[in-house]
Protein backbone atom coordinates (compact mmCIF):
# COMPACT_ATOMS: atom_id res chain seq x y z
CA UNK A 1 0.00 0.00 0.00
CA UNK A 2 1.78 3.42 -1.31
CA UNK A 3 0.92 6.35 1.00
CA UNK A 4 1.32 10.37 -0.30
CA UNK A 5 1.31 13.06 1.58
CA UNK A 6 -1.93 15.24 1.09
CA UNK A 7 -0.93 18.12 2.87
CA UNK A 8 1.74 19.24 5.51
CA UNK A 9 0.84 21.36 8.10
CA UNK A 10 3.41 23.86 10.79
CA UNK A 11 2.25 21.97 13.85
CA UNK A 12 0.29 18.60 15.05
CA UNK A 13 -2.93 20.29 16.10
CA UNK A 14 -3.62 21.91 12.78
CA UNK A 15 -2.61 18.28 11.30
CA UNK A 16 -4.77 16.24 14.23
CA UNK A 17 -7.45 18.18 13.18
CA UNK A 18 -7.39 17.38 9.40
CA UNK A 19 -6.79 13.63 10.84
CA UNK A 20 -10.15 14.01 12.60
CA UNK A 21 -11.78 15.35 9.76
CA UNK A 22 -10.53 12.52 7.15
CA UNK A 23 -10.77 10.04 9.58
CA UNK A 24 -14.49 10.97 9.94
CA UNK A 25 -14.81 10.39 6.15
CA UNK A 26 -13.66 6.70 6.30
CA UNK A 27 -10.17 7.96 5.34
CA UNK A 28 -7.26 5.82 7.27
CA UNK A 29 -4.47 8.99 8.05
CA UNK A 30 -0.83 8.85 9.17
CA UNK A 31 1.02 11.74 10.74
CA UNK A 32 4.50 12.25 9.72
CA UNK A 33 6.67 14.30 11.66
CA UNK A 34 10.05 14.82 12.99
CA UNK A 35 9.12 16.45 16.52
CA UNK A 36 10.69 13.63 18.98
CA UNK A 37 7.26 11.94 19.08
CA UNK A 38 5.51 15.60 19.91
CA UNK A 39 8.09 15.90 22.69
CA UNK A 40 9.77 18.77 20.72
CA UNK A 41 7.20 20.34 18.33
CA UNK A 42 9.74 23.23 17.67
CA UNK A 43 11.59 20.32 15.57
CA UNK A 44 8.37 20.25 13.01
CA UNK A 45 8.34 24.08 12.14
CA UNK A 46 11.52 23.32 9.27
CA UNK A 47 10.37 19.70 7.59
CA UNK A 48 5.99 20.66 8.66
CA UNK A 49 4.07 17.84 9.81
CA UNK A 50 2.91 15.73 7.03
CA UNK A 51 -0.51 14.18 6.73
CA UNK A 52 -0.08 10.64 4.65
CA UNK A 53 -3.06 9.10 2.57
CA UNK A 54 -3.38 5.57 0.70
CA UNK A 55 -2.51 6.93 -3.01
CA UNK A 56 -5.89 6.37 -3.73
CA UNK A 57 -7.66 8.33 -1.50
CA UNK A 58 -5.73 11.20 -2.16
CA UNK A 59 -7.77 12.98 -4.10
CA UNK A 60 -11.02 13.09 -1.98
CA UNK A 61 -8.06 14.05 1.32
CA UNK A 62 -7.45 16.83 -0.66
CA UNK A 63 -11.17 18.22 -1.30
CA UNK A 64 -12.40 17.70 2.18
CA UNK A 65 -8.95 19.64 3.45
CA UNK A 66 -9.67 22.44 0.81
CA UNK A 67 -13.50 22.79 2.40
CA UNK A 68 -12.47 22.64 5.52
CA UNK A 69 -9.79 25.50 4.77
CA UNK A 70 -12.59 27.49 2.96
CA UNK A 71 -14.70 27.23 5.93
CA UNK A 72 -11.43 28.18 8.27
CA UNK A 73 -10.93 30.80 6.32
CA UNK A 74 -14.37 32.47 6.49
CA UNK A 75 -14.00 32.39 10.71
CA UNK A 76 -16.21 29.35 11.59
CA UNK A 77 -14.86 28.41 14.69
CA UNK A 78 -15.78 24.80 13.89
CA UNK A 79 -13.16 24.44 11.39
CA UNK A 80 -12.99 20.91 11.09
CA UNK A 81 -15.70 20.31 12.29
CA UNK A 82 -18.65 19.54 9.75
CA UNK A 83 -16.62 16.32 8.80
CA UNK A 84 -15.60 15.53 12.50
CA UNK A 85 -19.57 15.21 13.37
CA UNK A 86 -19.16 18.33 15.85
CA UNK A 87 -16.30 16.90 17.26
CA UNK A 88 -14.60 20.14 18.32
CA UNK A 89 -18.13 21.60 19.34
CA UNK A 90 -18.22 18.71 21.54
CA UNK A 91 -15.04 18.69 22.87
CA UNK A 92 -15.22 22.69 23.62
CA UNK A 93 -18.25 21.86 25.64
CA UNK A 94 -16.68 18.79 27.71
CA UNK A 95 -14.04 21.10 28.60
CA UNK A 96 -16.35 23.84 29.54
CA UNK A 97 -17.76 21.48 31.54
């Protein structure tokens, strides 16, 4: 099985939320990245944190990352999470208690 990256991101929680969102669409994800298992995220800001696909899923990664960017980039809060099934809502309110 032949795995490409789909996007790379400049730290794990913008990449852990993609994961969340692709993993939500029946998408298997693997998160590359040289930061000492997350011990030393300041290693990840030169090589980015990689999200890696199965070659052919790579195309639908990359639309559901692009609308989830759009809606980023319009302010929703949410960000991920229409494809997460309100997983950040949820977890916002857990923590909120």
């Amino acid at each position: 099985m032949t795995k490409t990256c789909v996007q790379t991101y400049l730290n794990r929680p913008s990449a852990e939320g993609a994961r969340i969102a692709l993993e939500s669409e029946g998408i298997m994800v693997e998160i590359s990245a040289d930061d000492a298992g997350g011990v030393r995220p300041e290693l990840s800001m030169q090589k980015g944190v990689k999200l890696l696909v199965r070659e052919e899923d790579a195309d639908r990664a990359r639309q559901i990352i692009a609308e989830c960017e759009k809606t980023s980039e319009r302010g929703d809060p949410e960000d991920y999470s229409r494809h997460s099934g309100g997983f950040l809502t949820k977890l916002r309110k857990w923590i909120q208690g």
